[in-house]
C-alpha atoms as a PDB file:
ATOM      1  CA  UNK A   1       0.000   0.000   0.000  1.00  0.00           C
ATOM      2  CA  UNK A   2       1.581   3.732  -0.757  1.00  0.00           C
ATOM      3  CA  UNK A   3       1.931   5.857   2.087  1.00  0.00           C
ATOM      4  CA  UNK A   4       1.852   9.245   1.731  1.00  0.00           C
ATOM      5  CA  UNK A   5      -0.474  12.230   1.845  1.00  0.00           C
ATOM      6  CA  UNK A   6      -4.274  11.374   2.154  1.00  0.00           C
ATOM      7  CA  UNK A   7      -6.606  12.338  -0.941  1.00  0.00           C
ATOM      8  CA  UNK A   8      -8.210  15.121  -0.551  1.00  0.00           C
ATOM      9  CA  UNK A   9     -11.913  13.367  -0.083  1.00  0.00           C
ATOM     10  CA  UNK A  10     -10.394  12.094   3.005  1.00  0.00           C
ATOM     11  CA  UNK A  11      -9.400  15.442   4.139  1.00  0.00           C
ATOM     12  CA  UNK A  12     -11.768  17.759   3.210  1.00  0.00           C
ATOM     13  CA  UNK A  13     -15.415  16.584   5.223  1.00  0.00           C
ATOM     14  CA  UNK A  14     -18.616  15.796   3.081  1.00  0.00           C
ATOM     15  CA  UNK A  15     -20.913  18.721   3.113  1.00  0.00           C
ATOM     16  CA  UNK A  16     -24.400  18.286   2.361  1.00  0.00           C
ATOM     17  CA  UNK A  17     -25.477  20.633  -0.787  1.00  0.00           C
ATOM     18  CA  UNK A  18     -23.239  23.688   0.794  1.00  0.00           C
ATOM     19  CA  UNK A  19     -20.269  24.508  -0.493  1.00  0.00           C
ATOM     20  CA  UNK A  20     -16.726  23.651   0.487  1.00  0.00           C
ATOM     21  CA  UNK A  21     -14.829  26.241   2.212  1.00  0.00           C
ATOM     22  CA  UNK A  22     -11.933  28.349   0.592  1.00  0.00           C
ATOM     23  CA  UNK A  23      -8.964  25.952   1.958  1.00  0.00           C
ATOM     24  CA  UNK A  24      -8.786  23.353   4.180  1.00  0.00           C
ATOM     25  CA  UNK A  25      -6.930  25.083   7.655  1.00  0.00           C
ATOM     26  CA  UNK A  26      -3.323  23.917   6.859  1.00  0.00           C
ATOM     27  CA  UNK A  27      -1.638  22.402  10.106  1.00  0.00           C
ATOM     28  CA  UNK A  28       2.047  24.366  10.824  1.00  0.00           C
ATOM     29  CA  UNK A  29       5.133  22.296   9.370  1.00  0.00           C
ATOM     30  CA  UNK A  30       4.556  19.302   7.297  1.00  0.00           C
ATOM     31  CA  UNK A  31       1.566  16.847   7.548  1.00  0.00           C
ATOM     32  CA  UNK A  32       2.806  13.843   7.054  1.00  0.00           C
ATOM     33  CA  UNK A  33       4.217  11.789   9.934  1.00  0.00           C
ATOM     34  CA  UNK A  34       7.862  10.651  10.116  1.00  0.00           C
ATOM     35  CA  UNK A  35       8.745  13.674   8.086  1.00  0.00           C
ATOM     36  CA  UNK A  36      11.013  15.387  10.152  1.00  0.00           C
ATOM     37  CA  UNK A  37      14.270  13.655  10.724  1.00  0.00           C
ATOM     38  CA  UNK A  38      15.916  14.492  14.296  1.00  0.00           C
ATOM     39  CA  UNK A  39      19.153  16.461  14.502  1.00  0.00           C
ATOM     40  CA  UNK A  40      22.184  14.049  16.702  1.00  0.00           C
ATOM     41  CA  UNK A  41      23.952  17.454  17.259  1.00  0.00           C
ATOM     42  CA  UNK A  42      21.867  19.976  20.228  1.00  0.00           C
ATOM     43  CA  UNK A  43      22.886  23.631  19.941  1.00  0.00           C
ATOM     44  CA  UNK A  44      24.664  23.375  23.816  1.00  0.00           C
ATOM     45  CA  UNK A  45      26.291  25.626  25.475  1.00  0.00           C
ATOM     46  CA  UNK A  46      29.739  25.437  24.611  1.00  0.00           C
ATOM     47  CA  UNK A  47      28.876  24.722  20.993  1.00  0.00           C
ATOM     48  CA  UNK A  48      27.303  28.201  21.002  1.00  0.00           C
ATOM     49  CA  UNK A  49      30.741  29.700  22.732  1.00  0.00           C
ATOM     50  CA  UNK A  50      33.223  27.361  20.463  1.00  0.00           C
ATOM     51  CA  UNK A  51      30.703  29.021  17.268  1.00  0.00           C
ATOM     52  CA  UNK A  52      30.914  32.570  18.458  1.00  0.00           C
ATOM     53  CA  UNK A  53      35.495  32.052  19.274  1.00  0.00           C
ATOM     54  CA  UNK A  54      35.529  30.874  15.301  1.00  0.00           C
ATOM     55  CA  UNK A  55      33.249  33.964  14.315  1.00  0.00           C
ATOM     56  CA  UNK A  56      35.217  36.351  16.403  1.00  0.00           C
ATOM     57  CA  UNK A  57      38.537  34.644  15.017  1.00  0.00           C
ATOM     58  CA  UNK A  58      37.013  35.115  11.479  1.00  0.00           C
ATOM     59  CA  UNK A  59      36.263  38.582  11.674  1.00  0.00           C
ATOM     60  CA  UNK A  60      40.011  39.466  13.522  1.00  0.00           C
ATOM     61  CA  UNK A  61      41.812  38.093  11.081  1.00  0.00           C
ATOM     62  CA  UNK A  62      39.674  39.956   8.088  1.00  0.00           C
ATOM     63  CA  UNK A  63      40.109  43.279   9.921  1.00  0.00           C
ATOM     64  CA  UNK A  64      44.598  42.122  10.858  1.00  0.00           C
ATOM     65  CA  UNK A  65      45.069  40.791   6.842  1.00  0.00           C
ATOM     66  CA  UNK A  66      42.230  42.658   4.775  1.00  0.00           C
ATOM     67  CA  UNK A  67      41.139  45.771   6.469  1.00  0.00           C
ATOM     68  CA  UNK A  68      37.696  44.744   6.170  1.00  0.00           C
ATOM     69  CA  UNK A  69      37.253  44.226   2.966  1.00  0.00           C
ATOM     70  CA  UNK A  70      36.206  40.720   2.980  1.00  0.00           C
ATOM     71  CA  UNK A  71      33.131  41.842   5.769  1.00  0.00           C
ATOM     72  CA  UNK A  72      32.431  44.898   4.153  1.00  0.00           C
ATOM     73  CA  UNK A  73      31.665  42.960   0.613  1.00  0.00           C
ATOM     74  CA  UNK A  74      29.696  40.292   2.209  1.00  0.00           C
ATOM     75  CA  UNK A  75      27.672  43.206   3.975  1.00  0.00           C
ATOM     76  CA  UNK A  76      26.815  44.718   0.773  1.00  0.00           C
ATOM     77  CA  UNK A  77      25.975  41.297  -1.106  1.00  0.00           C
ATOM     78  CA  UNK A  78      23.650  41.143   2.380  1.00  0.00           C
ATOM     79  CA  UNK A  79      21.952  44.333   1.445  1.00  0.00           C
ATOM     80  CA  UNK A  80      21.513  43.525  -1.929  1.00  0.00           C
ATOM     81  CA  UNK A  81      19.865  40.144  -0.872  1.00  0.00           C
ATOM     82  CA  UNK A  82      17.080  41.657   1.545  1.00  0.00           C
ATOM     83  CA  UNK A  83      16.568  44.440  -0.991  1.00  0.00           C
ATOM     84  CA  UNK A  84      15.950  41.519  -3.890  1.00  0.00           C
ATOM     85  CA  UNK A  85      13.899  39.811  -1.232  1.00  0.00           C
ATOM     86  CA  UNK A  86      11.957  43.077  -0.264  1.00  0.00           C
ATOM     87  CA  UNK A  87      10.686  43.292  -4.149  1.00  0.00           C
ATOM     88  CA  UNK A  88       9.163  40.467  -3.696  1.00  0.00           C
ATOM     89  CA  UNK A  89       7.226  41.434  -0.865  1.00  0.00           C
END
């Protein structure tokens, strides 16, 4: 038997001679059940400090070796990226 996502006369109810509604209320994330796989790796606490020592260390060595440049070009590819986003809107 296929398992997947129930057809839609299962989903929607049976209304007697009125009509259907717009949608269906969707349920938040996804509807089918084994779907979401679980992560091995928890955000902890010294994941989150180990994380922000590699960012810091990232950023140091831009501003020792490139005076910026490197942060300052990824900050305007950022800009451009919510402004291409915001169009959409």
């Amino acid at each position: 038997m296929r398992r997947g996502a129930p057809h839609a006369s299962q989903v929607i109810p049976q209304l007697n001679g009125q009509a259907p509604p717009l949608a269906p209320r969707a349920a938040l994330g996804h509807t089918r059940t084994g779907s979401f796989h679980k992560v091995a790796i928890q955000m902890t606490n010294r994941l989150a400090l180990v994380l922000g020592a590699v960012l810091l260390i990232l950023l140091a060595s831009d501003a020792y070796f490139a005076d910026w440049a490197n942060s300052i070009y990824l900050g305007r590819k950022l800009v451009d990226l919510i402004e291409y986003l915001a169009f959409w809107r």
